[in-house]
C-alpha atoms as a PDB file:
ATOM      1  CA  UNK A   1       0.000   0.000   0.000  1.00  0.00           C
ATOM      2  CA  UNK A   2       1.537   3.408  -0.509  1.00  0.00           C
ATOM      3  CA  UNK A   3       1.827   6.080   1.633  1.00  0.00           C
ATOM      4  CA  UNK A   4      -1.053   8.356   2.572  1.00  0.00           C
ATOM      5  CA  UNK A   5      -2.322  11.624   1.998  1.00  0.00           C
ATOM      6  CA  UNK A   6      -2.812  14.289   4.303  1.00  0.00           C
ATOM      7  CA  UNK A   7      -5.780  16.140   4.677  1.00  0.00           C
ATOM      8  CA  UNK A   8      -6.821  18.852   7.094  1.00  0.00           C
ATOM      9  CA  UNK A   9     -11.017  19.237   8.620  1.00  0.00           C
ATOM     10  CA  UNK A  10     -12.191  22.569  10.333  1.00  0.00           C
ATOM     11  CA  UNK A  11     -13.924  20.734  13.271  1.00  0.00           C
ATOM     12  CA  UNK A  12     -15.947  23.083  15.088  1.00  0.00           C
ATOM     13  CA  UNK A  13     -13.341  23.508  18.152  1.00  0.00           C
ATOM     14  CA  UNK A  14     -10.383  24.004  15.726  1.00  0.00           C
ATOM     15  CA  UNK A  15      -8.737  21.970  12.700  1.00  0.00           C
ATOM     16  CA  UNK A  16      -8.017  18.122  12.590  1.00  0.00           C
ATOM     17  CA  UNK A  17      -5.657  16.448  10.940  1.00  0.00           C
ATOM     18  CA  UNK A  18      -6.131  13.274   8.971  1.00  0.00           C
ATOM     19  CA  UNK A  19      -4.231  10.685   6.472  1.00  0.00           C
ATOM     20  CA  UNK A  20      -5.866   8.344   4.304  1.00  0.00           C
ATOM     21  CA  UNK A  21      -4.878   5.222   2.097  1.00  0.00           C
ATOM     22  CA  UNK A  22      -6.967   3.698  -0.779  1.00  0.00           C
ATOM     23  CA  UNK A  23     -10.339   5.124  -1.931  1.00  0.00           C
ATOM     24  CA  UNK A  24     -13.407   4.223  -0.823  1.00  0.00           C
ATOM     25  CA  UNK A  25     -15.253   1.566  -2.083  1.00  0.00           C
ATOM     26  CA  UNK A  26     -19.415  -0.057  -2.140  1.00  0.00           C
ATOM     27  CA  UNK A  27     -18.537  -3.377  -1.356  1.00  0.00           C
ATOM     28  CA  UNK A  28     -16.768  -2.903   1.928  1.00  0.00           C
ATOM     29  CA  UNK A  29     -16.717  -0.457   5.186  1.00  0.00           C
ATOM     30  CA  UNK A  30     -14.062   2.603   5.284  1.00  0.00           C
ATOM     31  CA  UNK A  31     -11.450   1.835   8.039  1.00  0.00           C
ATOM     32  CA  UNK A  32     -10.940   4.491  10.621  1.00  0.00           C
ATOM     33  CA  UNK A  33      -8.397   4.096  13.273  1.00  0.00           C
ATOM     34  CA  UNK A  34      -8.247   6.137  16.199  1.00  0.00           C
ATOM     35  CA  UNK A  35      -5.229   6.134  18.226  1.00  0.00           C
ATOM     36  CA  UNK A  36      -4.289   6.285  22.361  1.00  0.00           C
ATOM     37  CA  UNK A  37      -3.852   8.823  24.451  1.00  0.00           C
ATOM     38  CA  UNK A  38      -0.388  10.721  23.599  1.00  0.00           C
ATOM     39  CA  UNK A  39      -0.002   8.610  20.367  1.00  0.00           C
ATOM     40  CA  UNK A  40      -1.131   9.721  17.032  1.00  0.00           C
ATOM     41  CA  UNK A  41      -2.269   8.429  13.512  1.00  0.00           C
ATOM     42  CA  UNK A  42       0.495   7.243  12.337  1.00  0.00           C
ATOM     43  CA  UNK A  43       1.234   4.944  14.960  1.00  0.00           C
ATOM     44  CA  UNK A  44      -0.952   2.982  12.966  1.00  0.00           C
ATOM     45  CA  UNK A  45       1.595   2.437  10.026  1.00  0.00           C
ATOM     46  CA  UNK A  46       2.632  -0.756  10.765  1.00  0.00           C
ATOM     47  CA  UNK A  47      -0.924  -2.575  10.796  1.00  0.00           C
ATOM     48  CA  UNK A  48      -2.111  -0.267   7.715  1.00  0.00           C
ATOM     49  CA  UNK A  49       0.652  -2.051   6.028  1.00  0.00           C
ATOM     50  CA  UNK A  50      -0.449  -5.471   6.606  1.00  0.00           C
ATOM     51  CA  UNK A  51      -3.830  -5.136   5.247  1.00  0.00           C
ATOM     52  CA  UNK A  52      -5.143  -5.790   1.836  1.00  0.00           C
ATOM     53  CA  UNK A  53      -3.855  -2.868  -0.426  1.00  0.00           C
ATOM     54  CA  UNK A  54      -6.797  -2.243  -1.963  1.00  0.00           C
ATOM     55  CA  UNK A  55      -8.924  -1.349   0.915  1.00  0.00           C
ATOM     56  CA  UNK A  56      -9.957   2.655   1.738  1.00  0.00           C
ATOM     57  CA  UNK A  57      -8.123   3.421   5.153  1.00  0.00           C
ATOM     58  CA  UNK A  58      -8.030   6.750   7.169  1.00  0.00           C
ATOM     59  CA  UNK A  59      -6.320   7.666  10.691  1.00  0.00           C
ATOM     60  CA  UNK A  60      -7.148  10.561  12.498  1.00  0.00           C
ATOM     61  CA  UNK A  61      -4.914  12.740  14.528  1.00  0.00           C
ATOM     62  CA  UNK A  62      -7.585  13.444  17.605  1.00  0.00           C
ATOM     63  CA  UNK A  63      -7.737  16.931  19.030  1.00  0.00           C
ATOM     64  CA  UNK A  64      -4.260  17.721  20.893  1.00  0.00           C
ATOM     65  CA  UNK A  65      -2.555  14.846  19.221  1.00  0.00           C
ATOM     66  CA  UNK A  66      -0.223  15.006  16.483  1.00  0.00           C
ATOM     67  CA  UNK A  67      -1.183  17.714  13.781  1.00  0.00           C
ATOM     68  CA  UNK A  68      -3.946  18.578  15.174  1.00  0.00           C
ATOM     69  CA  UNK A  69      -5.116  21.854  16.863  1.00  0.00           C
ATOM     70  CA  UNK A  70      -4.494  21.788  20.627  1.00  0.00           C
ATOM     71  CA  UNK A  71      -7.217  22.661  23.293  1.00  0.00           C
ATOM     72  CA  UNK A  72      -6.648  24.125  26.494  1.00  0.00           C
ATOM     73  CA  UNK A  73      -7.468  20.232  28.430  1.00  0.00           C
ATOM     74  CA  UNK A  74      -8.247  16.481  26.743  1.00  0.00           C
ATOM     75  CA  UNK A  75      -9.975  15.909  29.829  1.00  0.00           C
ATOM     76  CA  UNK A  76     -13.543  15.408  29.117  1.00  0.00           C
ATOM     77  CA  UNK A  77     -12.992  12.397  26.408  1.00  0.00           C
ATOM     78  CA  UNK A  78     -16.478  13.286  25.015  1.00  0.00           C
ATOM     79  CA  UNK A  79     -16.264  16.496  23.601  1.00  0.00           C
ATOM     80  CA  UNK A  80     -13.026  14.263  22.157  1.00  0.00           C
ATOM     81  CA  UNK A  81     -15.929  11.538  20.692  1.00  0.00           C
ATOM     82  CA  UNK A  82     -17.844  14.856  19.064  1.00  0.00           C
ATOM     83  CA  UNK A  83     -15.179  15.837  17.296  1.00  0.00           C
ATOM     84  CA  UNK A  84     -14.893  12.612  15.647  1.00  0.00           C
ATOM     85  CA  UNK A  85     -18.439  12.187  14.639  1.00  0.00           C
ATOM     86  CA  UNK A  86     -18.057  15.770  13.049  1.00  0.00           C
ATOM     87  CA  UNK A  87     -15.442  14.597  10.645  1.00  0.00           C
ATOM     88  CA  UNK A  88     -17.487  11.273  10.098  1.00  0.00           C
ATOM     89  CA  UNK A  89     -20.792  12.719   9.070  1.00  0.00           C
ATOM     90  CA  UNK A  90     -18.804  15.319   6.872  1.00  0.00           C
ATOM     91  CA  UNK A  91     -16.225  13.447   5.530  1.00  0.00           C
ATOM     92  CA  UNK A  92     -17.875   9.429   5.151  1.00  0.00           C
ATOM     93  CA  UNK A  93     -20.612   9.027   2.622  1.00  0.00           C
ATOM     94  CA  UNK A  94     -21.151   5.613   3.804  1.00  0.00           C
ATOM     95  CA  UNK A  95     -20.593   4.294   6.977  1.00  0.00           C
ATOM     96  CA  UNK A  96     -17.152   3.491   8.665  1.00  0.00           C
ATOM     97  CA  UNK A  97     -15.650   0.683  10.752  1.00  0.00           C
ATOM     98  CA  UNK A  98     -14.184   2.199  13.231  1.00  0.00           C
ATOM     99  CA  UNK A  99     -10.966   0.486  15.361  1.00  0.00           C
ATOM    100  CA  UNK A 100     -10.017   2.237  18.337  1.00  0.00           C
ATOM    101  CA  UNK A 101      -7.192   1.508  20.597  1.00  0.00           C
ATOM    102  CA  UNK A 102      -7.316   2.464  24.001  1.00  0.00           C
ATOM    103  CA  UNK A 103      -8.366   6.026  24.862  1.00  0.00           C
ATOM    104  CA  UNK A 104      -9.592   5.892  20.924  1.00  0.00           C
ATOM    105  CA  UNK A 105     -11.711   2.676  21.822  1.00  0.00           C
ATOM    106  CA  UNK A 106     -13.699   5.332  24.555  1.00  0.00           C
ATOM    107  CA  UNK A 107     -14.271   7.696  21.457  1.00  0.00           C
ATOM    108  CA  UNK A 108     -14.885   5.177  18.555  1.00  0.00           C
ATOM    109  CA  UNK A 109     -18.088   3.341  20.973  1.00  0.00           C
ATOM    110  CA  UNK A 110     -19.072   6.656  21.665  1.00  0.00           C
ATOM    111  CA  UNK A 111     -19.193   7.606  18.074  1.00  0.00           C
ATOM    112  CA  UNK A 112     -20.947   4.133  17.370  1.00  0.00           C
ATOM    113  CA  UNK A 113     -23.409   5.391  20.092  1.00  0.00           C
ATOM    114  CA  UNK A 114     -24.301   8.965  19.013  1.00  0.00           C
ATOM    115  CA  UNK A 115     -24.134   8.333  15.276  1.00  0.00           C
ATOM    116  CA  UNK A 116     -25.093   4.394  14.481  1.00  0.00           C
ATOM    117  CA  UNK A 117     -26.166   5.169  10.777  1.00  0.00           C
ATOM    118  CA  UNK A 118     -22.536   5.923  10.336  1.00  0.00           C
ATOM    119  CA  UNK A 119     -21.295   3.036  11.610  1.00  0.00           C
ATOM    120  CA  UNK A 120     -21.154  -0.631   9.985  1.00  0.00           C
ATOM    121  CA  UNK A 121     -19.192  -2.715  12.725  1.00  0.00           C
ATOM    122  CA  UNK A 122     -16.482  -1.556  15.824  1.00  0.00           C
ATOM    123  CA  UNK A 123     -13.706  -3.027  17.092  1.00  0.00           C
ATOM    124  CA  UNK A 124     -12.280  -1.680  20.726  1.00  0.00           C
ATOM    125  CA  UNK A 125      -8.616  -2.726  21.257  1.00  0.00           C
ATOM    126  CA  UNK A 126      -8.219  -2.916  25.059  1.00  0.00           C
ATOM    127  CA  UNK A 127     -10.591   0.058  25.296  1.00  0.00           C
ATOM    128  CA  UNK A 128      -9.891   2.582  28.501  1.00  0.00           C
ATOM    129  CA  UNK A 129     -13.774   1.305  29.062  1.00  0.00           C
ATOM    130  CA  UNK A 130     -12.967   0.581  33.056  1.00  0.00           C
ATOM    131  CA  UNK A 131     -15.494  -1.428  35.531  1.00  0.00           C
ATOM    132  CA  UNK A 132     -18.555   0.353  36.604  1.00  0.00           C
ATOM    133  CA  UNK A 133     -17.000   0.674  40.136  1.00  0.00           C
ATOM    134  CA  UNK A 134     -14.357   2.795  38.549  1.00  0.00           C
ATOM    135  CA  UNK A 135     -17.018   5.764  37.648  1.00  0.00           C
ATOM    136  CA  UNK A 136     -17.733   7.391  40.799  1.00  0.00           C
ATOM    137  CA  UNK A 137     -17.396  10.910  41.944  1.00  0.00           C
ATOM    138  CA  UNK A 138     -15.278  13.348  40.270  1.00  0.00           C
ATOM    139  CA  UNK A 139     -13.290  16.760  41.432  1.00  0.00           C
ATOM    140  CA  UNK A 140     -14.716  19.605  39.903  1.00  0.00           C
ATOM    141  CA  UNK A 141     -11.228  20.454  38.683  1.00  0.00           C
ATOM    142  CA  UNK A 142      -9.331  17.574  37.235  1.00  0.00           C
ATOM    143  CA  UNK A 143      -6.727  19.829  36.049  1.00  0.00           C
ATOM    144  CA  UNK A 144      -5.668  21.438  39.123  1.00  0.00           C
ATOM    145  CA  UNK A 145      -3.898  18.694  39.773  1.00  0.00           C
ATOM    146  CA  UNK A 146      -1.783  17.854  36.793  1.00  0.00           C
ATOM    147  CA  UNK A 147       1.889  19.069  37.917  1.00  0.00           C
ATOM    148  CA  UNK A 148       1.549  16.292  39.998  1.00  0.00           C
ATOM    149  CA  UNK A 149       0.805  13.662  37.296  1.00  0.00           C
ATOM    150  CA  UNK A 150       3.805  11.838  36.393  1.00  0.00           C
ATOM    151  CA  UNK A 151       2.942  12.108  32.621  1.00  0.00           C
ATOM    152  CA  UNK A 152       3.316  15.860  33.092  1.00  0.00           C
ATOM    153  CA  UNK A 153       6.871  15.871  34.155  1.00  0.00           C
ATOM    154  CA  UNK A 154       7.824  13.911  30.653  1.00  0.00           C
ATOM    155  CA  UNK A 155      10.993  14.751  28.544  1.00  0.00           C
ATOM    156  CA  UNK A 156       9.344  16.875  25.850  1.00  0.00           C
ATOM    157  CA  UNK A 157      12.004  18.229  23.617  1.00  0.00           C
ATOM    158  CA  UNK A 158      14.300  16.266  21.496  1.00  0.00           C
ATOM    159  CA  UNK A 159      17.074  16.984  19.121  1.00  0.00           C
ATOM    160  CA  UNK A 160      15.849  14.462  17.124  1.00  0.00           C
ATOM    161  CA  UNK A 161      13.124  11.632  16.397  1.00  0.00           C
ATOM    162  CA  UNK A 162      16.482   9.202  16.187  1.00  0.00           C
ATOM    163  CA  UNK A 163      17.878  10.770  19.488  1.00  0.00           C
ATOM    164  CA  UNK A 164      14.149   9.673  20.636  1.00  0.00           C
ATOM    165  CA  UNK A 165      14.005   6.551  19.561  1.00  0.00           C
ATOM    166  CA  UNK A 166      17.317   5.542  20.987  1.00  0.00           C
ATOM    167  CA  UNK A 167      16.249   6.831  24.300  1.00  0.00           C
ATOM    168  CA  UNK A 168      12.813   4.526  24.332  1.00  0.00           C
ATOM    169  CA  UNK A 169      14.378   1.546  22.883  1.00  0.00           C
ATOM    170  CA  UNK A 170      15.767  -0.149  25.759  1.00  0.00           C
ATOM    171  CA  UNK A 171      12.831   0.868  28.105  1.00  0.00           C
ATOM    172  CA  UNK A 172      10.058  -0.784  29.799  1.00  0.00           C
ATOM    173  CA  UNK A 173       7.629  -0.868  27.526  1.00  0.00           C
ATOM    174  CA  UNK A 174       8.987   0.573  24.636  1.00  0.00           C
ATOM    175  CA  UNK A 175      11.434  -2.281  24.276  1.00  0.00           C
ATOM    176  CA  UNK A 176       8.335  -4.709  23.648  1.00  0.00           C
ATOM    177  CA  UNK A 177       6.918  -2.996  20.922  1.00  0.00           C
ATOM    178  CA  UNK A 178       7.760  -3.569  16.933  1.00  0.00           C
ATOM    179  CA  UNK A 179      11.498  -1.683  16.010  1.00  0.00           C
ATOM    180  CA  UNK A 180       9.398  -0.265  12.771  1.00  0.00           C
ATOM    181  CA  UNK A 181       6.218   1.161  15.448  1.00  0.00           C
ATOM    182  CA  UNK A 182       8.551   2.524  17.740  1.00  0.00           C
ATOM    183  CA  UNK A 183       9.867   4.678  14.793  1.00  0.00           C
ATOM    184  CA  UNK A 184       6.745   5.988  13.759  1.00  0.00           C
ATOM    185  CA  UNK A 185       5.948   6.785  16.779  1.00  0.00           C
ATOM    186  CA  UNK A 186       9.496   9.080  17.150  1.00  0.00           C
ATOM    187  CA  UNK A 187       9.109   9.803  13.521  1.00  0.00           C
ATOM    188  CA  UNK A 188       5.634  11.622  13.736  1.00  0.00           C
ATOM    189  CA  UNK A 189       4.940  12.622  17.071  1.00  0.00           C
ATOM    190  CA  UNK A 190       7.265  15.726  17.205  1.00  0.00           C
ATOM    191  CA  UNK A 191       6.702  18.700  15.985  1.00  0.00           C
ATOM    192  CA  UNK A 192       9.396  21.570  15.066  1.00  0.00           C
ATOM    193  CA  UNK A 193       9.440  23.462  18.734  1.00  0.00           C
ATOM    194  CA  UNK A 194       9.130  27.175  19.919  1.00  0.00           C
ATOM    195  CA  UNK A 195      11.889  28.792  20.211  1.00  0.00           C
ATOM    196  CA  UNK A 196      14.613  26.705  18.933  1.00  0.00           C
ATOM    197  CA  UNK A 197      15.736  24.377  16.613  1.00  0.00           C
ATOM    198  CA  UNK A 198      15.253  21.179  18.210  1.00  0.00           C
ATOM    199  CA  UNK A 199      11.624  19.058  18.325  1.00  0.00           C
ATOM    200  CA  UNK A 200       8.861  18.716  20.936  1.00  0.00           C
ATOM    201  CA  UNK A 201       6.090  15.930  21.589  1.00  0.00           C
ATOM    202  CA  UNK A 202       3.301  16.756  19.322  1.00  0.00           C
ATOM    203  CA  UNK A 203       1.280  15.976  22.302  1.00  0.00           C
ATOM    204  CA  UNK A 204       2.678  18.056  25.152  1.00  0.00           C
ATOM    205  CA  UNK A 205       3.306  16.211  28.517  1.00  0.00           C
ATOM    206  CA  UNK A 206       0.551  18.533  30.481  1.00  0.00           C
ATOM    207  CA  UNK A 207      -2.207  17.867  27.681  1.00  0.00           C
ATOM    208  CA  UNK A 208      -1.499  14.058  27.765  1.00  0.00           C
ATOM    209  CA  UNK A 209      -2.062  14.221  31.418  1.00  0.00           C
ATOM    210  CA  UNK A 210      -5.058  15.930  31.218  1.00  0.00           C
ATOM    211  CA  UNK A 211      -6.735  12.758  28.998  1.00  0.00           C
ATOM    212  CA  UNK A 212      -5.288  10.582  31.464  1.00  0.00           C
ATOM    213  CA  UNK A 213      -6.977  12.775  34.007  1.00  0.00           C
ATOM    214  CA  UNK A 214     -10.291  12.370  32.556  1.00  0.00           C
ATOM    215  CA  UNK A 215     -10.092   8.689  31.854  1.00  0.00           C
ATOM    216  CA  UNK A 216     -12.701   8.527  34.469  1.00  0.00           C
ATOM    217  CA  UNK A 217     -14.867  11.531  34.246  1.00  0.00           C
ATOM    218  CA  UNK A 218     -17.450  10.510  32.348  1.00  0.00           C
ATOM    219  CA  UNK A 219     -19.249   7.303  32.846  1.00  0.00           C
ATOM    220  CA  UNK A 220     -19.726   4.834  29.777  1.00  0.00           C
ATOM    221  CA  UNK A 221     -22.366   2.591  31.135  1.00  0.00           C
ATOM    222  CA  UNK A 222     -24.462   5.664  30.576  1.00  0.00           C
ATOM    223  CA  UNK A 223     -24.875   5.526  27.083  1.00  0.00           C
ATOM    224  CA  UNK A 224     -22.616   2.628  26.038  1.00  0.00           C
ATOM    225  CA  UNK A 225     -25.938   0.022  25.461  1.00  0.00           C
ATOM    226  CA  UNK A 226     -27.237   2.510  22.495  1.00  0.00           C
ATOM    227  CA  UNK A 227     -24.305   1.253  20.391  1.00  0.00           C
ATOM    228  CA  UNK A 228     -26.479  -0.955  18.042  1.00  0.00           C
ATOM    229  CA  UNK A 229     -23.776  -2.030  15.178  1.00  0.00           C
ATOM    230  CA  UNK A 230     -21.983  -5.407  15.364  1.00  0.00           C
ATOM    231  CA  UNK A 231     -19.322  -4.811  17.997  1.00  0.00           C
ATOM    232  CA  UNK A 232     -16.030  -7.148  19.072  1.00  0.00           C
ATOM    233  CA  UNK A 233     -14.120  -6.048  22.299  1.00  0.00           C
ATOM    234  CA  UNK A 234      -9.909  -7.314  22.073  1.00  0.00           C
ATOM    235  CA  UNK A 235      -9.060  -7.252  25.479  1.00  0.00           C
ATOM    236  CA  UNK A 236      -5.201  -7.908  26.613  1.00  0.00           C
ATOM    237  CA  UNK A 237      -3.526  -9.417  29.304  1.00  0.00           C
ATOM    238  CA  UNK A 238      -5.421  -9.261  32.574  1.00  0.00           C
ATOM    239  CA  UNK A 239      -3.904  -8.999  36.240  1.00  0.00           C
ATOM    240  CA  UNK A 240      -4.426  -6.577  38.950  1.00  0.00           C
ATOM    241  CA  UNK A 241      -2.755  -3.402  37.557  1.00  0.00           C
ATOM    242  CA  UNK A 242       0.068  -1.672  39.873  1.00  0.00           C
ATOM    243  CA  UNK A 243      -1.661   2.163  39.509  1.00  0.00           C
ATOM    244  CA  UNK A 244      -3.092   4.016  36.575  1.00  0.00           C
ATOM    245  CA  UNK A 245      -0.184   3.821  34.114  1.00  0.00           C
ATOM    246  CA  UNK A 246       0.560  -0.133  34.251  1.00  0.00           C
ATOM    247  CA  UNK A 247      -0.067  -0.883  31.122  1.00  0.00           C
ATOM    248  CA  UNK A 248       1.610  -4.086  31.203  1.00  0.00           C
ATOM    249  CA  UNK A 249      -2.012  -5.002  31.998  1.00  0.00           C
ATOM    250  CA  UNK A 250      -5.570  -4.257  30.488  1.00  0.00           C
ATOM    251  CA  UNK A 251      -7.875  -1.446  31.937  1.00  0.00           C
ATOM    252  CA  UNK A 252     -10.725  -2.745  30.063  1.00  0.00           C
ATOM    253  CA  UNK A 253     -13.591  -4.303  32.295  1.00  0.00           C
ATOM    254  CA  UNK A 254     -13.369  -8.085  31.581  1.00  0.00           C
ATOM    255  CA  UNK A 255     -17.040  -8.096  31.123  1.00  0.00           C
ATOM    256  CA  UNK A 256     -17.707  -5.024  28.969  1.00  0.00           C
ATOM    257  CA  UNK A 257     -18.905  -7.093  25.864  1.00  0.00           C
ATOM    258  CA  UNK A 258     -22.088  -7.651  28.473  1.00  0.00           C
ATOM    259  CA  UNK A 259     -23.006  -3.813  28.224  1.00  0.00           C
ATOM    260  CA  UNK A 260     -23.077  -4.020  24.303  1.00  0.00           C
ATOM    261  CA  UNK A 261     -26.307  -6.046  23.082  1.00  0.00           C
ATOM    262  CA  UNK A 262     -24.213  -9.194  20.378  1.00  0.00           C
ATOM    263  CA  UNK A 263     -20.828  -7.861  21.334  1.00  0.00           C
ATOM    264  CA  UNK A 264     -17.863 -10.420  20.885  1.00  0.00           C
ATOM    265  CA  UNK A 265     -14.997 -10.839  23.751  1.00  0.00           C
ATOM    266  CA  UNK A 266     -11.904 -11.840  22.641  1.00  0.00           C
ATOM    267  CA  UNK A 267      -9.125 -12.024  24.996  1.00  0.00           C
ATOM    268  CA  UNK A 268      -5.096 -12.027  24.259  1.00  0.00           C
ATOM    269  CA  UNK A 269      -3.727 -12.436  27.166  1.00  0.00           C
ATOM    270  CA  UNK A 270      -0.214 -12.991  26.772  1.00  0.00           C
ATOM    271  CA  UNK A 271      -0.065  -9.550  25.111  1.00  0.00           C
ATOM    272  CA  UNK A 272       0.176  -6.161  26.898  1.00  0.00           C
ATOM    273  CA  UNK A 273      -2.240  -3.144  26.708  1.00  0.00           C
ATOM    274  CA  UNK A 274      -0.055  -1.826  23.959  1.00  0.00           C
ATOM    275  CA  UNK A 275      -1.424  -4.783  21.082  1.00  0.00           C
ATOM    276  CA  UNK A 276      -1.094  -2.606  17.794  1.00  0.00           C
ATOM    277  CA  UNK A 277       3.014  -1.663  19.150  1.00  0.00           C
ATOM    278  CA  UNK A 278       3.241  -4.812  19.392  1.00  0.00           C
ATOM    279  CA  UNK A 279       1.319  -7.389  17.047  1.00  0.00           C
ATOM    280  CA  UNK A 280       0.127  -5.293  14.174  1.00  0.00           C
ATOM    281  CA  UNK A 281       0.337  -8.251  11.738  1.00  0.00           C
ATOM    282  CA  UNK A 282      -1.797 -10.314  14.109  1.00  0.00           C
ATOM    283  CA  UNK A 283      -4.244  -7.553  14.848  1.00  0.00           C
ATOM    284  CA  UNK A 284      -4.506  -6.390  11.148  1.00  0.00           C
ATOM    285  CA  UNK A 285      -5.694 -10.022   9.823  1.00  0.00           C
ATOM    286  CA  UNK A 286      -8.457  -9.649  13.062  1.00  0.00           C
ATOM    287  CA  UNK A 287      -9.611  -6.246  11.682  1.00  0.00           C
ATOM    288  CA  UNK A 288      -9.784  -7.565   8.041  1.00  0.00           C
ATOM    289  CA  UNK A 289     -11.774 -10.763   9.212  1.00  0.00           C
ATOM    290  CA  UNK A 290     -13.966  -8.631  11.063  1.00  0.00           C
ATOM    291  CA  UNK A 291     -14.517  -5.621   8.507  1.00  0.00           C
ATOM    292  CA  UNK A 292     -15.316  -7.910   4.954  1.00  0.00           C
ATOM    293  CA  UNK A 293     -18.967  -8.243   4.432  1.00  0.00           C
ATOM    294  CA  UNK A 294     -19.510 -11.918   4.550  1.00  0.00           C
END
């Protein structure tokens, strides 16, 4: 498949960014992929590149991430989700199949739920969609507290994506991804940075705390049974996670597919949270089963 094109949609809080492969076609579903929190689009290269060439792909950059505008906070993840079904309903004249890993899982059921004629089918890859006990009260201001977030206090600026990618490389859990991912993910999530000639994190370090922040804020199970389209949940490995940023293990409630009438549950569980980093051949052949009519 060659490389994509770049495209750019006024959403009505600022200006996306978005890359697409293929055209669109009548006999099977657009893909869209939405990324995690702090990633970006084209840390889906590596499992475009296993699917069929001829199929009609497109990644968004959400709102903060990558080459898209930046808000003040990512903390309320649906005003994230209405952003998405903007571009969808503007941009799809038939409906997509939407695969969303992680934080993008949370924002592609959402779309699924406020917009089902745009949908044909979903896939939610480890989804940040937590047990019900998880959604309780919430502090009226998440943000105040984000110096303290240890996502805040990340290395931002780099003299290079190579300089970055050596860095990650040997690290926990950067060193269990794919070599060819964690370039991408170096390659295109830096941005030339103010005031001097070096690079910064397309995403800064306060913004991706702020999503983090909000991971709970809104509650799912109160709208999550109006998705209607068929559904599959990929859930990874599952243990008791060590705090809010092991991602060694999946934050996804083990019975979520439960909440979504015909949902599927598949489980990997000898893979990490991070499954397109790391098996984007394997999870590529699960999104074309899934996404081919018949």
């Amino acid at each position: 498949m060659t490389g994509p094109t770049e495209h750019r949609f006024a959403a009505a809080n600022g200006e996306l960014c978005w890359f697409e492969w293929g055209y669109p076609a009548d006999h099977r579903p657009t893909l869209l992929l939405l990324h995690a929190t702090g990633f970006h689009a084209r840390c889906w290269d590596a499992t475009i590149a296993a699917l069929p060439t001829d199929w009609h792909i497109i990644a968004l950059d959400m709102r903060g991430h990558g080459r898209s505008y930046r808000p003040a906070s990512l903390s309320d993840w649906l005003v994230t989700a209405d952003d998405v079904v903007d571009f969808v309903q503007a941009n799809c004249a038939s409906p997509v199949f939407p695969v969303g890993h992680s934080m993008g899982g949370y924002v592609a059921a959402r779309t699924a739920a406020l917009a089902p004629e745009n949908i044909a089918g979903l896939l939610l890859v480890d989804p940040v969609l937590m047990p019900r006990e998880f959604y309780g009260d919430v502090p009226q201001n998440l943000d105040g507290e984000l110096a303290d977030h240890p996502v805040a206090r990340r290395r931002s600026r780099w003299e290079s994506a190579d300089q970055m990618n050596a860095h990650f490389s040997a690290r926990s859990p950067y060193a269990q991804w794919r070599p060819d991912v964690l370039s991408d993910y170096c390659r295109f999530g830096l941005v030339p940075a103010h005031g001097g000639d070096d690079w910064e994190l397309a995403c800064p370090p306060a913004l991706e705390a702020s999503a983090y922040m909000g991971s709970w804020r809104n509650n799912p199970y109160d709208w999550i049974g109006a998705i209607t389209c068929p559904s599959t949940i990929l859930r990874a490995r599952n243990a008791e996670r060590q705090g809010p940023m092991d991602f060694s293990i999946s934050p996804t409630a083990p019975d979520l597919a439960a909440a979504i009438a015909g949902a599927k549950d598949l489980h990997w569980p000898e893979i990490s949270h991070f499954i397109p980093m790391e098996v984007p051949d394997r999870l590529a052949s699960l999104i074309a089963s899934l996404a081919q009519p018949g």
